[in-house]
Protein backbone atom coordinates (compact mmCIF):
# COMPACT_ATOMS: atom_id res chain seq x y z
CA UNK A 1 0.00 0.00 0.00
CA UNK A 2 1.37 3.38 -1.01
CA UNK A 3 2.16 5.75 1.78
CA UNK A 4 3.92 9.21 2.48
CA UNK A 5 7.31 8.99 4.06
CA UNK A 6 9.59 12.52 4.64
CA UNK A 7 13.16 12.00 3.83
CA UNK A 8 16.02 14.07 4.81
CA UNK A 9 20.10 14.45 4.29
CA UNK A 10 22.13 13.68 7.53
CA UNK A 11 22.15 17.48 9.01
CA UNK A 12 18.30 18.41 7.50
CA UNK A 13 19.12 20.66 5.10
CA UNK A 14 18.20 18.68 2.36
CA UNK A 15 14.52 17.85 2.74
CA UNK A 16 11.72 15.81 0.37
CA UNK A 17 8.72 13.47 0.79
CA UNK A 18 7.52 10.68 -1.46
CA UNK A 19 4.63 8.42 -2.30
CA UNK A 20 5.89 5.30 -2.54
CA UNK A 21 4.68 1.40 -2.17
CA UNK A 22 8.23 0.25 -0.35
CA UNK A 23 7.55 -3.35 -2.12
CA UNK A 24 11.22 -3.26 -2.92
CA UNK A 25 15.09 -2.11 -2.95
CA UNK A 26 17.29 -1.97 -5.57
CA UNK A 27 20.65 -2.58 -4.69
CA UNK A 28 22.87 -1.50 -8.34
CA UNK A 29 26.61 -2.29 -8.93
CA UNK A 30 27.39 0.35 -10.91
CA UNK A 31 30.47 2.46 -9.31
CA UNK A 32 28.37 5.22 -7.96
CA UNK A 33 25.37 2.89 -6.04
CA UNK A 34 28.19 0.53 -5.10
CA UNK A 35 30.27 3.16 -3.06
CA UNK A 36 27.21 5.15 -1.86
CA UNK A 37 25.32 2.02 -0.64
CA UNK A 38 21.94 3.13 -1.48
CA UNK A 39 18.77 1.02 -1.39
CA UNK A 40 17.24 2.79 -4.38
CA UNK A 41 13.58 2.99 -5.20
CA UNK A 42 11.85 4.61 -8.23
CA UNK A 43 9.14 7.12 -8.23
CA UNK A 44 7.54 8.84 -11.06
CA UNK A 45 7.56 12.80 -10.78
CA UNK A 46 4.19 12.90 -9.26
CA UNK A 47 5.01 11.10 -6.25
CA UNK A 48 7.90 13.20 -5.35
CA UNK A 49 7.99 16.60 -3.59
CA UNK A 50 11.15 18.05 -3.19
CA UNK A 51 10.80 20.76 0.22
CA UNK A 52 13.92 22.16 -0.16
CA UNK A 53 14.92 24.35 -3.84
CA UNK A 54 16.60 22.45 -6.23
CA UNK A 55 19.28 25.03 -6.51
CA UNK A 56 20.71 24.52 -2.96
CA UNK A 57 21.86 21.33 -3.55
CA UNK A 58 24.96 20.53 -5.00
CA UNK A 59 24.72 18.18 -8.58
CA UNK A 60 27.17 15.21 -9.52
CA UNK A 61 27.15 13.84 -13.34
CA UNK A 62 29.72 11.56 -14.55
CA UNK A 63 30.34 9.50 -17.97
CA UNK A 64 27.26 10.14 -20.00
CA UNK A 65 25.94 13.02 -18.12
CA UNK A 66 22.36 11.97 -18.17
CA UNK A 67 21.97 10.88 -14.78
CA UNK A 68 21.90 13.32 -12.35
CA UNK A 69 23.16 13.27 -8.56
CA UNK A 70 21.82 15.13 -6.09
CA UNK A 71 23.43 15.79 -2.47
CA UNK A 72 23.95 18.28 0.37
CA UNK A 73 26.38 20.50 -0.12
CA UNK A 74 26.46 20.62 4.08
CA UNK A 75 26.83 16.84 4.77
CA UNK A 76 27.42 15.43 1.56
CA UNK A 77 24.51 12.87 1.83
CA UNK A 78 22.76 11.97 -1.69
CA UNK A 79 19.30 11.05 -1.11
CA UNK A 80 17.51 11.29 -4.22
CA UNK A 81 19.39 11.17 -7.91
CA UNK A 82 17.74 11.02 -11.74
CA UNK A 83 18.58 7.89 -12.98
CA UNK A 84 20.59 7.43 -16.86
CA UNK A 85 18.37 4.34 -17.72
CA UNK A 86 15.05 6.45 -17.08
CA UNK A 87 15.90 10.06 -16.40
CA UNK A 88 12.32 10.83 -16.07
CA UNK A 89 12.23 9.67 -12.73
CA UNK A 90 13.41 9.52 -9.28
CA UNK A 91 15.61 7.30 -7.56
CA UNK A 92 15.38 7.45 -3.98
CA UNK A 93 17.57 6.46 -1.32
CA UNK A 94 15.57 4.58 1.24
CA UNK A 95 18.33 5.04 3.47
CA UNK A 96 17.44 8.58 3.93
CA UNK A 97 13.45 7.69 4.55
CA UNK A 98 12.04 8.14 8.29
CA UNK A 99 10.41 5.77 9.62
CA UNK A 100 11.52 2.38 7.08
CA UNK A 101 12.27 -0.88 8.35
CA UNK A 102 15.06 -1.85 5.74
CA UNK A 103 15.41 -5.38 6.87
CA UNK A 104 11.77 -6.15 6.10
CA UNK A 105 12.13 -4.91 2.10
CA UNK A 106 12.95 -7.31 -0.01
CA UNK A 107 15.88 -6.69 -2.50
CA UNK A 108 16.39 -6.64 -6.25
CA UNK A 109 19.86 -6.59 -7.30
CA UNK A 110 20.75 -4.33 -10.17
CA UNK A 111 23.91 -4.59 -12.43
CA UNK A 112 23.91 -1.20 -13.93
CA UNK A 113 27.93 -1.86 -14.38
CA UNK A 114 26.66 -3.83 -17.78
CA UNK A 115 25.69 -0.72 -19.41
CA UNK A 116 28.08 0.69 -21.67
């Protein structure tokens, strides 16, 4: 059942809620997810409301540019990032949700280090 969770950075500067239906986790091996250890989960734009403006958080793009990386410039914390293989939506880090018991969502393993 979808529900409303509030997400944060580490220090709260950084500050969002989603709609989501935690059915799931994606855990990618890509070099970015792999060092970050994010448990990813996709939203469409709808479901996302970002309470903080985009413009005071610091960006991150690397090889193709398309995905985009989102953290604190305060704390360095990512919680949220546009995904390359579907830049239309939102990736969010669980991690960052209030309120989530991690060890009861089941995981999907990713292996974005196959795309060129």
């Amino acid at each position: 059942m979808k529900q409303t969770y509030r997400g944060s950075c580490h220090c709260g500067r950084v500050r969002f809620e989603v709609d989501a239906e935690l059915d799931h986790v994606r855990v990618c091996d890509c070099s970015i997810c792999r060092r970050r250890g994010a448990l990813n989960h996709r939203v469409p734009p709808e479901c996302f409301r970002l309470l903080t403006r985009l413009e005071d958080l610091s960006l991150y793009t690397f090889h193709t540019h398309t995905a985009r990386d989102y953290f604190c410039p305060a704390c360095g914390i990512q919680p949220f990032r546009r995904p390359r293989t579907d830049p239309g939506v939102w990736t969010v880090n669980v991690r960052c949700l209030d309120g989530v018991d991690f060890e009861a969502i089941p995981v999907r393993r990713v292996f974005g280090s196959e795309y060129p």
